[in-house]
Protein backbone atom coordinates (compact mmCIF):
# COMPACT_ATOMS: atom_id res chain seq x y z
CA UNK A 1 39.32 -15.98 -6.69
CA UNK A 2 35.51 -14.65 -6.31
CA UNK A 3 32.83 -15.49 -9.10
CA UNK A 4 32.60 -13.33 -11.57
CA UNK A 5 29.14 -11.31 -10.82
CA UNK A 6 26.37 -9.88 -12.93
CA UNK A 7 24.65 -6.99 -11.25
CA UNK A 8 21.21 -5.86 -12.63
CA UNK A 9 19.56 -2.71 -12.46
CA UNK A 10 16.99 -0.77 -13.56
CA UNK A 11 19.41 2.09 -14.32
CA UNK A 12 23.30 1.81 -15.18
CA UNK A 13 25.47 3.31 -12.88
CA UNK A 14 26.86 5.59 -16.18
CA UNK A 15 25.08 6.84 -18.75
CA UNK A 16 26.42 5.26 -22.23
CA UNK A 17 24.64 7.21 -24.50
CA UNK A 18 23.19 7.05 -27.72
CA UNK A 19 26.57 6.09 -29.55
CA UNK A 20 28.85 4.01 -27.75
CA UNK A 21 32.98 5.11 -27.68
CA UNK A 22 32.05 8.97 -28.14
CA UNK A 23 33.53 10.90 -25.12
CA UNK A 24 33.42 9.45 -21.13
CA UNK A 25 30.39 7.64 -19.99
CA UNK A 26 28.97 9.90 -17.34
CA UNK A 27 28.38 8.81 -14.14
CA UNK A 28 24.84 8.95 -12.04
CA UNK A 29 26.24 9.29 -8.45
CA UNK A 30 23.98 7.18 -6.16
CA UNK A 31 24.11 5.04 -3.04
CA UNK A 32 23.67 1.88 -5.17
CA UNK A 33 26.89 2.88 -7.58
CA UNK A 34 29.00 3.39 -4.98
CA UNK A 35 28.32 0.49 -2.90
CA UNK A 36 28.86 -1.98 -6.05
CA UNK A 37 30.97 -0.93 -8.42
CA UNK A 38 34.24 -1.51 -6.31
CA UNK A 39 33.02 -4.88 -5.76
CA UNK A 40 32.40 -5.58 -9.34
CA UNK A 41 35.75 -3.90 -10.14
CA UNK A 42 37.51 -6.62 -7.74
CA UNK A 43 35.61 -9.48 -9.11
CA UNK A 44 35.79 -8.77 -12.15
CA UNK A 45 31.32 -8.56 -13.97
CA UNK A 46 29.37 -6.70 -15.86
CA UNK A 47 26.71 -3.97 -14.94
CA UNK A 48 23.27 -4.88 -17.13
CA UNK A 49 20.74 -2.03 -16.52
CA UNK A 50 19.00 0.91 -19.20
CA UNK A 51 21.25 3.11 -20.75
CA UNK A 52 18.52 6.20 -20.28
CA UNK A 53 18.00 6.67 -24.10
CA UNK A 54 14.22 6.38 -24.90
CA UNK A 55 13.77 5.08 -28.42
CA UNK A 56 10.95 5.93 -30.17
CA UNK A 57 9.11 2.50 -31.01
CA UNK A 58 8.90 -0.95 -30.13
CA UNK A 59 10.76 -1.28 -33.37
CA UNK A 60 13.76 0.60 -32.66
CA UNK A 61 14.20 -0.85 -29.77
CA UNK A 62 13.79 -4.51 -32.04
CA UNK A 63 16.73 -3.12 -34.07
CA UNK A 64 19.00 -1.87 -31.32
CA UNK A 65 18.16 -5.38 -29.91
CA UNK A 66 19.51 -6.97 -32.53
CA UNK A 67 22.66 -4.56 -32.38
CA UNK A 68 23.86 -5.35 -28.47
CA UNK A 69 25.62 -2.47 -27.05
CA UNK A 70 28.26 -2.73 -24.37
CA UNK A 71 31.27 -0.46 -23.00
CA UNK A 72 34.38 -1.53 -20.55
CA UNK A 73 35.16 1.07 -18.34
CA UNK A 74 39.00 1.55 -16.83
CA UNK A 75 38.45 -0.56 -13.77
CA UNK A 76 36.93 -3.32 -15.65
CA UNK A 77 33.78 -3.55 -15.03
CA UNK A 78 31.39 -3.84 -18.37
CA UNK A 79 28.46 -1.98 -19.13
CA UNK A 80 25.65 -3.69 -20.54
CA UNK A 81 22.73 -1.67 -22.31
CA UNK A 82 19.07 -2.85 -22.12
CA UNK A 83 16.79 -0.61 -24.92
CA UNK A 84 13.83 0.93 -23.49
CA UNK A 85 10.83 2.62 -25.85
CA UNK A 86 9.19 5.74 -25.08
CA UNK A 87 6.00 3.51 -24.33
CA UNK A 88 8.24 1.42 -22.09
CA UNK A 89 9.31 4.17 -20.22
CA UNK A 90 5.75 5.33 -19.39
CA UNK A 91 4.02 2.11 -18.74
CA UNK A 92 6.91 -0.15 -16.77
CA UNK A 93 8.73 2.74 -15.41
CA UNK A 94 6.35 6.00 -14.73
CA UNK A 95 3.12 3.65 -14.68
CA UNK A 96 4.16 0.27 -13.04
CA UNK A 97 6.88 0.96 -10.80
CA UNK A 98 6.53 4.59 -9.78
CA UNK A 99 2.66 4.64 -9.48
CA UNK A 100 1.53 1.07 -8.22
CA UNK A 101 4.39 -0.70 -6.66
CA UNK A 102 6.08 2.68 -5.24
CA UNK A 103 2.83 3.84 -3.21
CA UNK A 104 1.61 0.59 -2.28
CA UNK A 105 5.06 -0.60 -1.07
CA UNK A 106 5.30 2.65 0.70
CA UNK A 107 1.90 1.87 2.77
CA UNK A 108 0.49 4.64 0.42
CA UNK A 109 -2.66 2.35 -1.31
CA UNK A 110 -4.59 5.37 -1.62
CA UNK A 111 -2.04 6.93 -3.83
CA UNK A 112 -1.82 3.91 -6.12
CA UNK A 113 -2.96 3.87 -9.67
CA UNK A 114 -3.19 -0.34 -11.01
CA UNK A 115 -3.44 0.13 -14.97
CA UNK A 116 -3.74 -3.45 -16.69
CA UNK A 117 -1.60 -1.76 -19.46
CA UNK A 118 1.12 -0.66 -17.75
CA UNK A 119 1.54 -4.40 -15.67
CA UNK A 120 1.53 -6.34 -19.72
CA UNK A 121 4.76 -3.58 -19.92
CA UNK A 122 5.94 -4.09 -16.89
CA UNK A 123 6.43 -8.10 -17.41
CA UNK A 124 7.55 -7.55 -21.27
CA UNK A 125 10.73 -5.32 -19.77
CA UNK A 126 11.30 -7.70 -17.15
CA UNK A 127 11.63 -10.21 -19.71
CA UNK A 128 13.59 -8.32 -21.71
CA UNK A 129 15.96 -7.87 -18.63
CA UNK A 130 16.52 -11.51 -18.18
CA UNK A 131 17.12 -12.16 -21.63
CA UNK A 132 19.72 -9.15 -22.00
CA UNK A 133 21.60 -10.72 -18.42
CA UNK A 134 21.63 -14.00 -19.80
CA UNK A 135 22.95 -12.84 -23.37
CA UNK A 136 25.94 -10.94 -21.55
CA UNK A 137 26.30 -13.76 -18.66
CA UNK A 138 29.16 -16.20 -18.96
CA UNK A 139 28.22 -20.27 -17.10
CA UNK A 140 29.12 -20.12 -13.64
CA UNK A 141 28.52 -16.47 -12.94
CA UNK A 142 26.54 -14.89 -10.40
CA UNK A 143 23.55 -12.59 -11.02
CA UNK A 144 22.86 -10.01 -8.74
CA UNK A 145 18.81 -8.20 -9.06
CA UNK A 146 18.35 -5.07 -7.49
CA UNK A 147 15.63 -3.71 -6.67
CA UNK A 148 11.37 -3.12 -7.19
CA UNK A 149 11.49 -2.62 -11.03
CA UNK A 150 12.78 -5.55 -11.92
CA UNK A 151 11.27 -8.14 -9.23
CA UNK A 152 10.62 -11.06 -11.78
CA UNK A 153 13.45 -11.34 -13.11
CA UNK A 154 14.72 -13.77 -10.97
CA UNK A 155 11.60 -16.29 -11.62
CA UNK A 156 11.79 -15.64 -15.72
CA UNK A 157 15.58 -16.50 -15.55
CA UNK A 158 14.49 -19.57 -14.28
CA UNK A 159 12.04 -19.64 -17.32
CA UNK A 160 14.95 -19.21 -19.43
CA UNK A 161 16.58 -22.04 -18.36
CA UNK A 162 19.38 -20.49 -15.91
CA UNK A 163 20.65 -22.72 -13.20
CA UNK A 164 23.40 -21.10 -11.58
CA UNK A 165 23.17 -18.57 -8.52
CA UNK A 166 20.36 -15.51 -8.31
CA UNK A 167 20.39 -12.97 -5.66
CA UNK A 168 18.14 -9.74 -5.05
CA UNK A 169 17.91 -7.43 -3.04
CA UNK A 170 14.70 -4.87 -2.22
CA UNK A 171 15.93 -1.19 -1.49
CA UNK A 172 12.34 -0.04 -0.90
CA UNK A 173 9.82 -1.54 1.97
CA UNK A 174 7.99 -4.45 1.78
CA UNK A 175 4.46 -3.09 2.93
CA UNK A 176 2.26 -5.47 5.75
CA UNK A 177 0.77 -8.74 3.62
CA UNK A 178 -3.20 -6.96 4.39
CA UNK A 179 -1.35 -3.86 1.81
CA UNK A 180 0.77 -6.06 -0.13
CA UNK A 181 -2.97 -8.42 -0.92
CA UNK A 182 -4.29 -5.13 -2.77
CA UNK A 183 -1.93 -5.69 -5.82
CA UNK A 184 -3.60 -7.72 -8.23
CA UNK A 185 -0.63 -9.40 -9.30
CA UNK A 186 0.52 -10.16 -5.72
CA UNK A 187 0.92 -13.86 -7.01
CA UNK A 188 3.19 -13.11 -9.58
CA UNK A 189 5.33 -10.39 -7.90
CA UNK A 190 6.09 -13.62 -5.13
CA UNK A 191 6.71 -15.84 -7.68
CA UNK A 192 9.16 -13.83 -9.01
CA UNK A 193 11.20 -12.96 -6.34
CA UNK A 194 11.26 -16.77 -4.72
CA UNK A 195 12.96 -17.90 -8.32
CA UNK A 196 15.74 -16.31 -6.12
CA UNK A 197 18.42 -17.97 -3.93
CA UNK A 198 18.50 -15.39 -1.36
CA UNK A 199 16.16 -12.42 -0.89
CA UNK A 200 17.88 -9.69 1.18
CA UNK A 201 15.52 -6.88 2.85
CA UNK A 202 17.37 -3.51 4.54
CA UNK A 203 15.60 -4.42 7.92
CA UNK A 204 13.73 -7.53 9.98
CA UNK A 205 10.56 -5.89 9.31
CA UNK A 206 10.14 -6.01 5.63
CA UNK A 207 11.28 -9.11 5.80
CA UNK A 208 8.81 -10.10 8.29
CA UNK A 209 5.98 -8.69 6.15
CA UNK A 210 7.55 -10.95 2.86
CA UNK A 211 7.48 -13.63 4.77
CA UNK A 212 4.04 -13.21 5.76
CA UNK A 213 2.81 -12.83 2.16
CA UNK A 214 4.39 -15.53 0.89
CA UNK A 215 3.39 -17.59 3.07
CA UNK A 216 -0.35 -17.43 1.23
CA UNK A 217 1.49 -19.26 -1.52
CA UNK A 218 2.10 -22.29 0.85
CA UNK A 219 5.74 -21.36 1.57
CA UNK A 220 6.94 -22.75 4.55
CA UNK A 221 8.68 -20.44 7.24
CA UNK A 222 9.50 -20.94 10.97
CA UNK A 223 6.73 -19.96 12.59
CA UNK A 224 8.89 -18.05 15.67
CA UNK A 225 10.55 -14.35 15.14
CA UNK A 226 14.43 -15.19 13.81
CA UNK A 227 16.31 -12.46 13.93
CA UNK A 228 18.98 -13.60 11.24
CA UNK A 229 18.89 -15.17 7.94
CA UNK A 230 15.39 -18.11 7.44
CA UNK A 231 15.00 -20.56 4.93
CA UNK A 232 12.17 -20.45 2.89
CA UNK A 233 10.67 -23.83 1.93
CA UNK A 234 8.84 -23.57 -1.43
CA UNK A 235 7.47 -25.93 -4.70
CA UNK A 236 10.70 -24.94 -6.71
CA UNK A 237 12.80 -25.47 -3.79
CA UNK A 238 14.03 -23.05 -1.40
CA UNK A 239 15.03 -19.21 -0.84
CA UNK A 240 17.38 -17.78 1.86
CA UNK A 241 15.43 -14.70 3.34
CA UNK A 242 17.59 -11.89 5.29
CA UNK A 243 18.09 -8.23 6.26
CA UNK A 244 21.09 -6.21 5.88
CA UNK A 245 21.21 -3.03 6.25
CA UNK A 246 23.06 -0.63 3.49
CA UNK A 247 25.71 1.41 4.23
CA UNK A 248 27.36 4.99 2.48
CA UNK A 249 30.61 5.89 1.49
CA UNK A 250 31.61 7.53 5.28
CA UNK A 251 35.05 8.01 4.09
CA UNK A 252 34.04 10.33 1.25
CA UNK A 253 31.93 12.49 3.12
CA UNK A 254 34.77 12.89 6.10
CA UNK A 255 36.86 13.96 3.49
CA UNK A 256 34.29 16.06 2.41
CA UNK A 257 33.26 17.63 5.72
CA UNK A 258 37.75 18.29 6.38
CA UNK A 259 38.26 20.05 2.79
CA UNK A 260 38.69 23.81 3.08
CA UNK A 261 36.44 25.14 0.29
CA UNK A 262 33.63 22.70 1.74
CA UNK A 263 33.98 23.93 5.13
CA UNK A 264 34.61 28.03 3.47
CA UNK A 265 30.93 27.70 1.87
CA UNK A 266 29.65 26.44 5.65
CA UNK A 267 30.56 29.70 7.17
CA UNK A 268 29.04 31.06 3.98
CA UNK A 269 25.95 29.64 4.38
CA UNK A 270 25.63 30.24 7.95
CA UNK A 271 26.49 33.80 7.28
CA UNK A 272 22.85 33.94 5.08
CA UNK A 273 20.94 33.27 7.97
CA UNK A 274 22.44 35.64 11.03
CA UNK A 275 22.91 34.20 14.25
CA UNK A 276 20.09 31.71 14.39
CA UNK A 277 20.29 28.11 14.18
CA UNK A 278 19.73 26.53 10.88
CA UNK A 279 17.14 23.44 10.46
CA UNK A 280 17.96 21.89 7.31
CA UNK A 281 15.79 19.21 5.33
CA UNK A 282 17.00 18.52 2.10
CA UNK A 283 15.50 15.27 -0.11
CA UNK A 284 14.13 14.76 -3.73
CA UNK A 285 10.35 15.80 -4.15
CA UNK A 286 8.08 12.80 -3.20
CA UNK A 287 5.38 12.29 -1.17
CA UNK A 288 6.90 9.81 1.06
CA UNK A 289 9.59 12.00 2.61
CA UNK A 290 7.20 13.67 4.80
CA UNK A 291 8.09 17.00 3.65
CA UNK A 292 4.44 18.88 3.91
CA UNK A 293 4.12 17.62 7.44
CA UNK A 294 7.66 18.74 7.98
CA UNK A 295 6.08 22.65 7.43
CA UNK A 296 2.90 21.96 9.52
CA UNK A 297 5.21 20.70 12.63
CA UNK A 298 7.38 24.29 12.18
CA UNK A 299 3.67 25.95 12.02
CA UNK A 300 2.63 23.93 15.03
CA UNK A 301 5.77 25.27 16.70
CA UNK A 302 5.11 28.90 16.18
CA UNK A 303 1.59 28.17 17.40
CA UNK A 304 2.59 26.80 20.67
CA UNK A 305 5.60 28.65 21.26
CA UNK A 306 5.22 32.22 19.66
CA UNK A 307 8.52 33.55 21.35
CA UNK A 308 10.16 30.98 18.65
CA UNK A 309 9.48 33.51 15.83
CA UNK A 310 12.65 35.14 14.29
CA UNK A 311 14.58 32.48 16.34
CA UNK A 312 15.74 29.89 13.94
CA UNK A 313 16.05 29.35 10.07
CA UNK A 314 14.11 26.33 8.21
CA UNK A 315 16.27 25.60 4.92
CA UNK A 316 14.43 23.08 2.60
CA UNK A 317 16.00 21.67 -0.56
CA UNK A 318 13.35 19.88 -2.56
CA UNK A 319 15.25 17.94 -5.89
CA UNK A 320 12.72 17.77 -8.67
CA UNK A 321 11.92 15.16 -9.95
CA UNK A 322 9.29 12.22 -11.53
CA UNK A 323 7.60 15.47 -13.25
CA UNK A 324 5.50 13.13 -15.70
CA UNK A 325 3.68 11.66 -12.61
CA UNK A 326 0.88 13.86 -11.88
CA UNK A 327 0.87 13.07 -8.00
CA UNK A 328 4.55 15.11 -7.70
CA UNK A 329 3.28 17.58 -9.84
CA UNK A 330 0.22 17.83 -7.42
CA UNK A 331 2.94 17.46 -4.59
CA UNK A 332 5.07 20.64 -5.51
CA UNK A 333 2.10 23.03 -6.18
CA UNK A 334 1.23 21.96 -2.79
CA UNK A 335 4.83 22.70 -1.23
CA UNK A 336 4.06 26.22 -2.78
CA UNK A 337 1.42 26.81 -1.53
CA UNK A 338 1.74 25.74 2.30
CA UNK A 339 5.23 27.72 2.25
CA UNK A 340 3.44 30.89 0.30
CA UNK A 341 0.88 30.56 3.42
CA UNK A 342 3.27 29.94 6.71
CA UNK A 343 5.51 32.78 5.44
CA UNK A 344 2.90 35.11 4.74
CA UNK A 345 1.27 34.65 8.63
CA UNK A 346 4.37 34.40 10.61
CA UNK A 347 7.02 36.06 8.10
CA UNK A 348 8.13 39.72 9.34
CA UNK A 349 10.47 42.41 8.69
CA UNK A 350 13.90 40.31 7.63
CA UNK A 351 12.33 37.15 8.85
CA UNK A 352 10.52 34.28 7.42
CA UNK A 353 10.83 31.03 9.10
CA UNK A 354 10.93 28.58 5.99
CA UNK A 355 13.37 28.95 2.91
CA UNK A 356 12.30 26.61 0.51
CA UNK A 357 15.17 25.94 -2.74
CA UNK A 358 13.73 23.68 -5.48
CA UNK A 359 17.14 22.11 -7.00
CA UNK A 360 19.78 19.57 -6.86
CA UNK A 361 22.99 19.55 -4.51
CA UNK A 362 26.25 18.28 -5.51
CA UNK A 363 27.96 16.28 -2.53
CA UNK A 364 30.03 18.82 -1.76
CA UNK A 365 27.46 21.54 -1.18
CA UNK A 366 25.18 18.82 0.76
CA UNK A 367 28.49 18.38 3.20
CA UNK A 368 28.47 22.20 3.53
CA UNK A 369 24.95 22.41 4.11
CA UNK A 370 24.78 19.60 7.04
CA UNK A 371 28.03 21.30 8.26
CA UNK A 372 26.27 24.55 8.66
CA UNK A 373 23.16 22.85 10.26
CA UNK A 374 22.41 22.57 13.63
CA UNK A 375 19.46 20.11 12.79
CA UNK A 376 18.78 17.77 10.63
CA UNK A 377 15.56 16.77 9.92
CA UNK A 378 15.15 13.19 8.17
CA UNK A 379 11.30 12.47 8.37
CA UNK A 380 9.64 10.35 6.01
CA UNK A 381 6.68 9.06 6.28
CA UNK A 382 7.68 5.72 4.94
CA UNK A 383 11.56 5.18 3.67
CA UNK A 384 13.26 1.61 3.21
CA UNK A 385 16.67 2.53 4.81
CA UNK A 386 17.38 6.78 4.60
CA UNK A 387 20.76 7.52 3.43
CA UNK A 388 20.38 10.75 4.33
CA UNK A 389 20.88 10.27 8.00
CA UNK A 390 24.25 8.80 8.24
CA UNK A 391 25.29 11.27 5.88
CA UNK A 392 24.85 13.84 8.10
CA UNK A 393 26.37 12.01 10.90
CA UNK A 394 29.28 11.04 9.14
CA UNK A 395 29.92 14.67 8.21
CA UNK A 396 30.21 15.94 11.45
CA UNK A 397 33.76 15.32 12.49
CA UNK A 398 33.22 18.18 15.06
CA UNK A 399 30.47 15.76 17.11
CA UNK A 400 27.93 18.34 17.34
CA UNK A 401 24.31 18.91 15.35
CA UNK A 402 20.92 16.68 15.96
CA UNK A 403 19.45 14.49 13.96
CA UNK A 404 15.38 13.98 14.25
CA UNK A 405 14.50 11.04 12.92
CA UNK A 406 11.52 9.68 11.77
CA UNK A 407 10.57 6.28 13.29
CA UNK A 408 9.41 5.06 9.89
CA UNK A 409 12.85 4.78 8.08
CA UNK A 410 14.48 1.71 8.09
CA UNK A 411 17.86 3.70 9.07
CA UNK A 412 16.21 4.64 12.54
CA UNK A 413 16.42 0.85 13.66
CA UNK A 414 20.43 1.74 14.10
CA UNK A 415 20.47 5.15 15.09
CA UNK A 416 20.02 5.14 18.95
CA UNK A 417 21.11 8.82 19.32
CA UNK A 418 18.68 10.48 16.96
CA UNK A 419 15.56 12.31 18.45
CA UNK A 420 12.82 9.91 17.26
CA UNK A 421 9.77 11.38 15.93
CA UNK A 422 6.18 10.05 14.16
CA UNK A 423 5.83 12.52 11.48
CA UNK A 424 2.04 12.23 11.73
CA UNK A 425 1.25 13.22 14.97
CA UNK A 426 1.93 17.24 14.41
CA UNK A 427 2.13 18.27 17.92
CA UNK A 428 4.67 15.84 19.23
CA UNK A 429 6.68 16.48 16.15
CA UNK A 430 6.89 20.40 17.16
CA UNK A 431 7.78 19.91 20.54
CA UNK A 432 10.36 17.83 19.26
CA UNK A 433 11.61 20.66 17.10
CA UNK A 434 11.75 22.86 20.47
CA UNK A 435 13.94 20.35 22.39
CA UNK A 436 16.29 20.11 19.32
CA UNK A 437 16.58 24.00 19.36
CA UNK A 438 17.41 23.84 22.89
CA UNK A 439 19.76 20.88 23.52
CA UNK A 440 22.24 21.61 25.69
CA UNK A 441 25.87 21.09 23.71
CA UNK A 442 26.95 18.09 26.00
CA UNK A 443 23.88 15.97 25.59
CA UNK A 444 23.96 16.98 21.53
CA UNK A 445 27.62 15.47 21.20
CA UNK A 446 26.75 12.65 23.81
CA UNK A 447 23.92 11.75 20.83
CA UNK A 448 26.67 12.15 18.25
CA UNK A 449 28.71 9.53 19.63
CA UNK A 450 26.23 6.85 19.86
CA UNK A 451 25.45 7.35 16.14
CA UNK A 452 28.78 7.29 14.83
CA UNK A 453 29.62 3.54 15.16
CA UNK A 454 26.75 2.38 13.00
CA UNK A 455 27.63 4.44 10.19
CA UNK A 456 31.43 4.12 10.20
CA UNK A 457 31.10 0.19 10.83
CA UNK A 458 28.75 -0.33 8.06
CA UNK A 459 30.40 1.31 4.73
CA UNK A 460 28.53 0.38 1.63
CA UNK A 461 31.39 -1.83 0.22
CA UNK A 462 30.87 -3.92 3.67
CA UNK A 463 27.38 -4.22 2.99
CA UNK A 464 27.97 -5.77 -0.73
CA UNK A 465 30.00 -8.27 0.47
CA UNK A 466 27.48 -9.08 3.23
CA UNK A 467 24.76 -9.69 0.69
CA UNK A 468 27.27 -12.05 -1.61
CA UNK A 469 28.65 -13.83 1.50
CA UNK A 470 24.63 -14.85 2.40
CA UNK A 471 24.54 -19.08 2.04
CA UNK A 472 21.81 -19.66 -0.46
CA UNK A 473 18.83 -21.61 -0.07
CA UNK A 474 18.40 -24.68 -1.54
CA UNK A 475 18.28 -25.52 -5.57
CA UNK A 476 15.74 -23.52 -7.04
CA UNK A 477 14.71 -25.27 -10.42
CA UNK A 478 15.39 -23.84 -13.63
CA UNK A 479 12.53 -24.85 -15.75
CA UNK A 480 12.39 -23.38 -19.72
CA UNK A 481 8.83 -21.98 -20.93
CA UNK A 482 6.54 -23.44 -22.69
């Protein structure tokens, strides 16, 4: 029988609530949920992660500390509540992680914001994560750290005195080391993650660049490219470094894209827009999804290629979000504005060429929405892995639509059959946009096909076990504090 495993989270996959045993937990639908939970459920662990409630001091959260709070949900798997403060929430989650390690991780160092403050909260909720998984962890277990919020944990379990098996795993990029040398806790941040057994990375590249960082903390690496799993030789022993790619649920969106009602609101939405092919973007608001150079391209496209006008129908769905960070609040006045300005110059009488929708899609209506597309654009500037791409090519059971694809998400490394496109340089992007308007049917599903084996090959229950069948490095010491 597997280990029992202890997965670790900034967020729980279900929100517990206030009071635990009133009503359901709800569940937050994400990549991450569904690729875990049915492997926890098999195994048999425990979920540790914030429950979302924001108390209001350090000393509520002191007394809810005291108080553990845990749930068992019907396949099994336990919840396991970490308190977060108001202040907590501000400094380690909005401060920290979303405006220094986000940007700068992205390639974005202009955009990030290094507060002293907010990097004391960021290691005090770390710590308070380790201490919560090793409170709910039983000897012999596995621990399983996800992602750039919580990245040292694995070094402060060590502090704490754990000996037994620590993975993580980075969802996000690891930028170049000449980025990655602006944080000033660099040090730390590698320090943290190499208290790990095996540090997985969605492609070779951000590995690569990890590699390369660490390696100014006198790890020892091979020195030629490896294009599977390296050992990392270290003072505390060693790490197991490798890429694996993460996968979606395929088989709910093909059930999805064959349901009547799904495929009823399709022809519904197609209906909206006349005869003229739909573009569709649809992502949550950041800066890193490319999304104002998405408009300029369209613009450029008009510009070249007037005749275009009144030809096609640019659907953006923008999902709010990360309101209390004034970049995205800068972000969306600016998605107003350019969309105000492109409509108002090339709009006409029953025309306009973008329709912009702030708001969240359920899955169903994002199947009927990449159903009704006949392109998809996925073009961030910077994105770890994409999900939305082999959504949309999972969805199309019929074999037709095109994908463009931006070169800078991770995703793009497996999808041979997407049009490939650097969202930076504006006029390559719109003549892009005019051979995806135009492809002949044949070479559209010939594309299609080449995508497809990726996406249903790699399921995100397949990755999971991937990541947990990785050989570990070597003993990394477990050395209590002070």
């Amino acid at each position: 029988m597997a280990e029992g495993l202890v997965v670790v989270s900034n967020r729980l996959p279900y929100d517990i609530g206030r009071e635990p045993g009133r009503g359901a937990p709800k569940r937050n639908v994400g990549g991450l949920v569904n690729a875990i939970e049915p492997v926890l459920a098999e195994r048999g662990g425990k979920w540790v992660g914030w429950d979302g409630a924001m108390l209001p001091s350090a000393a509520a959260v002191a007394q809810s500390w005291a108080r553990p709070r845990s749930t068992r949900l019907a396949s099994g798997v336990v919840l396991c509540g970490v308190p977060l403060s108001e202040r907590d929430v501000a400094r380690y989650y909005h401060g920290a992680s979303n405006r220094a390690l986000w940007p700068l991780f992205h390639d974005f160092p202009g955009k990030t914001v290094l507060e002293p403050e907010d990097w004391v909260a960021y290691r005090e909720v770390n710590r308070r994560f380790a201490e919560a998984t090793l409170r709910y962890a039983r000897p012999g277990e596995r621990i399983w750290v996800h992602d750039f919020h919580l990245m040292l944990v694995p070094r402060l379990l060590r502090e704490l005195g754990f000996g037994g098996r620590v993975d993580f795993f980075l969802h996000i990029p690891f930028p170049p080391a000449e980025i990655f040398r602006v944080l000033p806790w660099r040090e730390e941040v590698l320090r943290g993650l190499l208290g790990a057994n095996t540090i997985v990375f969605q492609v070779g590249r951000y590995k690569r660049n990890f590699v390369e960082s660490a390696r100014s903390l006198g790890v020892v690496a091979p020195d030629d490219e490896i294009r599977g799993p390296i050992t990392l030789e270290h003072e505390e022993g060693s790490t197991r470094a490798s890429a694996e790619p993460i996968g979606i649920d395929a088989a709910d969106f093909v059930r999805l894209a064959e349901d009547p009602e799904v495929k009823a609101r399709s022809v519904q939405i197609r209906r909206a827009y006349g005869p003229r092919p739909i573009l569709f973007g649809g992502e949550r608001l950041d800066y890193t999804k490319g999304i104002l150079e998405r408009f300029l391209a369209v613009e450029r496209m008009l510009r070249t290629n007037p005749s275009k006008a009144g030809t096609f129908a640019f659907l953006q769905v923008v999902v709010p979000g990360r309101h209390q960070v004034e970049e995205y609040r800068q972000m969306k006045r600016e998605i107003d504005r350019q969309v105000g300005r492109i409509n108002g110059e090339w709009g006409g009488e029953g025309w306009v060429p973008i329709h912009y929708r702030a708001r969240a899609l359920d899955r169903p209506e994002l199947v009927a929405h990449y159903l009704a597309a006949s392109v998809v654009l996925v073009t961030p500037l910077r994105d770890g892995m994409n999900l939305v791409a082999p959504e949309f090519v999972a969805s199309r059971r019929d074999g037709d639509g095109v994908l463009v694809l931006s070169e800078f998400a991770g995703v793009s490394e497996h999808l041979p059959g997407a049009l490939a496109v650097n969202p930076n340089d504006v006029e390559a992007f719109a003549t892009t946009l005019v051979r995806a308007l135009s492809m002949p049917e044949r070479e559209r599903r010939e594309r299609m096909d080449r995508m497809r084996p990726f996406v249903e090959a790699n399921p995100a229950t397949a990755w999971a076990e991937r990541c947990l069948a990785l050989p570990p490095g070597g003993a990394v010491r477990a050395e209590r504090a002070g």
